[in-house]
Protein backbone atom coordinates (compact mmCIF):
# COMPACT_ATOMS: atom_id res chain seq x y z
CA UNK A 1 5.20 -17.39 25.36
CA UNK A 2 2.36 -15.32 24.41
CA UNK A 3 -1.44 -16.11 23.59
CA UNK A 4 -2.19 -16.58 20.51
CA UNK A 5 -3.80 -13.45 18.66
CA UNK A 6 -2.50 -11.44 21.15
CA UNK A 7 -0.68 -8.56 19.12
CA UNK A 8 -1.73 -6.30 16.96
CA UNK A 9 2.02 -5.53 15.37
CA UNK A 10 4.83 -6.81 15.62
CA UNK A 11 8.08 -5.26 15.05
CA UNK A 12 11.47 -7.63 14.32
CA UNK A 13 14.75 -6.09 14.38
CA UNK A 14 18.22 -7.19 14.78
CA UNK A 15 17.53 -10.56 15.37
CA UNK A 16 19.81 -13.21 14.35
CA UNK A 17 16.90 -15.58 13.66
CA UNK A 18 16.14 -13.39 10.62
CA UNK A 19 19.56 -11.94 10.22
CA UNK A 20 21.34 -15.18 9.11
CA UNK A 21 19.74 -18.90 7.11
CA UNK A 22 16.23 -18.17 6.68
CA UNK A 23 15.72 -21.51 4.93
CA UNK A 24 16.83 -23.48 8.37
CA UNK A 25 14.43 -25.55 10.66
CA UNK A 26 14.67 -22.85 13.63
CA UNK A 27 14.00 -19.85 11.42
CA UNK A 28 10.71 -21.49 10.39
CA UNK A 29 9.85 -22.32 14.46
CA UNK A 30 10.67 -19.24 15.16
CA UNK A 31 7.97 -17.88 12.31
CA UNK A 32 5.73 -19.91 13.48
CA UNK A 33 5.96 -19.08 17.06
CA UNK A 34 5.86 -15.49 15.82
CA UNK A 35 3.15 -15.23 13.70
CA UNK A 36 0.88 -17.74 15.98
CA UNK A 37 0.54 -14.08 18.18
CA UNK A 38 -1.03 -11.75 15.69
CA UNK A 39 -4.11 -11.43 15.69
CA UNK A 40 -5.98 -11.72 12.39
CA UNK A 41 -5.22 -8.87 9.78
CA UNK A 42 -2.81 -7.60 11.87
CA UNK A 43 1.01 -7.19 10.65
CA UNK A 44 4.62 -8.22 11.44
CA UNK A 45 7.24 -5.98 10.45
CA UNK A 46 10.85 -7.24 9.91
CA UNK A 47 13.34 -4.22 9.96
CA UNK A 48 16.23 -5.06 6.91
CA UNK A 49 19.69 -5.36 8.86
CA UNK A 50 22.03 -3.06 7.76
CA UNK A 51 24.99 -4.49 9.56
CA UNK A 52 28.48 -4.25 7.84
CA UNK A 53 29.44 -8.26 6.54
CA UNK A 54 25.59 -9.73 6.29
CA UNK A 55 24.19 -10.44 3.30
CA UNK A 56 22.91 -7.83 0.69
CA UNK A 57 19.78 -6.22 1.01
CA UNK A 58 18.61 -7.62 -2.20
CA UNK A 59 19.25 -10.89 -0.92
CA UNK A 60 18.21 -10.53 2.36
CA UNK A 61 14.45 -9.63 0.91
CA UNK A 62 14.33 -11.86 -1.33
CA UNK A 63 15.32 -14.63 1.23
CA UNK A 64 13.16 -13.49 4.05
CA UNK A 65 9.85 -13.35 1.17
CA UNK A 66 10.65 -16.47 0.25
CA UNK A 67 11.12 -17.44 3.70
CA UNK A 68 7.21 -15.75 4.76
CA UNK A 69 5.79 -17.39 1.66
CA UNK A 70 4.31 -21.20 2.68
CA UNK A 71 2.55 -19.22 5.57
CA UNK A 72 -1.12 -17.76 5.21
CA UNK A 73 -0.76 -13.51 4.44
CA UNK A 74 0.56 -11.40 1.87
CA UNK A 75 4.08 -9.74 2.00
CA UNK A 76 4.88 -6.56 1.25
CA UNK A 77 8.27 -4.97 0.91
CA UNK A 78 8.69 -0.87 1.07
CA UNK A 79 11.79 1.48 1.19
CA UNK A 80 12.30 4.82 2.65
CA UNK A 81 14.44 7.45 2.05
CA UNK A 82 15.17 10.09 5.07
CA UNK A 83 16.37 13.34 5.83
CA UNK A 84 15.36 16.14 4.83
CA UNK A 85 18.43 17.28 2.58
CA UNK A 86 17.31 14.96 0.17
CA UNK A 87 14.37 16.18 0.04
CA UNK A 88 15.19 19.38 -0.14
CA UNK A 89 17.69 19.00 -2.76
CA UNK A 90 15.15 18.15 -4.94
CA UNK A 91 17.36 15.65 -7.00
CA UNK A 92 14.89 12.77 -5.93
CA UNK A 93 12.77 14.19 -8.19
CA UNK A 94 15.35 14.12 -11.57
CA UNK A 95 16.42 10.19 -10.04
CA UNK A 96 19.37 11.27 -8.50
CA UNK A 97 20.56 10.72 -4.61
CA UNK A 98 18.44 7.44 -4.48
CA UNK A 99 19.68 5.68 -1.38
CA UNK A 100 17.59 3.84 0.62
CA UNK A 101 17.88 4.66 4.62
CA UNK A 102 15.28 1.73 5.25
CA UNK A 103 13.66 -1.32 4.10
CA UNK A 104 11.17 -3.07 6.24
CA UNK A 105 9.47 -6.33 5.01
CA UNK A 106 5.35 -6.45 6.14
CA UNK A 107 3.46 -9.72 6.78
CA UNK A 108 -0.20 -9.23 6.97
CA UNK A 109 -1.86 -11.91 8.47
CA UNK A 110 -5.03 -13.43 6.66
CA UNK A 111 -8.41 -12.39 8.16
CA UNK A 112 -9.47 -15.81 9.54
CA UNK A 113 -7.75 -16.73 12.64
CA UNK A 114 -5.27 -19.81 12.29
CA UNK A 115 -4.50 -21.52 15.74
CA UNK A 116 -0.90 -21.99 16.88
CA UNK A 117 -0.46 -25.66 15.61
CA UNK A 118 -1.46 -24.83 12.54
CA UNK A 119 1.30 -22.22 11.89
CA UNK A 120 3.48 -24.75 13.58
CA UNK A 121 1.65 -27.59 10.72
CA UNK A 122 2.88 -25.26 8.07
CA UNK A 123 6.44 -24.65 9.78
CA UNK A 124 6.83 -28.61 9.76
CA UNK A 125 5.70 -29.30 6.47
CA UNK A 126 7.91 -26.48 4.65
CA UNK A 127 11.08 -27.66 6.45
CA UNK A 128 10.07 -31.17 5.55
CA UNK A 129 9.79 -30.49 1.53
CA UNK A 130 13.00 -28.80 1.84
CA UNK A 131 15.27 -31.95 3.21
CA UNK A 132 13.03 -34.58 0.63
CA UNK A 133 14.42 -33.57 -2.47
CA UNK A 134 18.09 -33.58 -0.49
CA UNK A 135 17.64 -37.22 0.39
């Protein structure tokens, strides 16, 4: 229930929302609802889940780009590694030790300022093309 534009980041993590079915009619809401608070140029971060039993983290990116892709931004998707043994181990540097400690999956809004029904327009009419070609 906040105003529209009123957030300059936002940060998602362990939510089941975006944990689970990204290509269900509340997941897209739920975007909509989200995204209809940034402000313009502004970003929403979605932490990966790293939860024992969910689905890989290969899948869960490519799901949750997919997912971001009918609505107005660009997506980005970066890893981290942490700690400073790897680091100092130096065997990053040879491609060895190459685990990634965290993935987080960046939606920039566009720079012109799109009202709450429209992100809610755009929620509708992706769910919509998804259940026409099941019909």
């Amino acid at each position: 229930p906040f105003a529209p534009h009123h957030f300059d980041a936002i940060l998602v993590r362990g939510s089941r929302v975006y944990s689970g079915d990204l290509l269900n009619p509340e997941a897209s809401i739920a975007t909509a609802n989200l995204l209809s608070s940034l402000a313009p140029r502004r970003r929403a971060i979605f932490v990966a889940p790293h939860l024992a039993g969910e689905l890989p983290l290969d899948t869960w990116v490519s799901s949750l780009q997919a997912h971001l892709a009918p609505f107005p931004g660009t997506v980005t998707v970066s890893q981290y590694e942490d700690g400073w043994e790897k680091w100092l181990s130096l065997e990053w540097l040879i491609g060895r030790n190459r685990d990634v400690d965290l993935t987080l999956v960046t939606f920039t809004a566009e720079r012109k300022a799109v009202s709450r029904l429209e992100w809610h327009q755009i929620a509708r009419k992706t769910v919509m093309g998804r259940m026409r070609p099941a019909a």
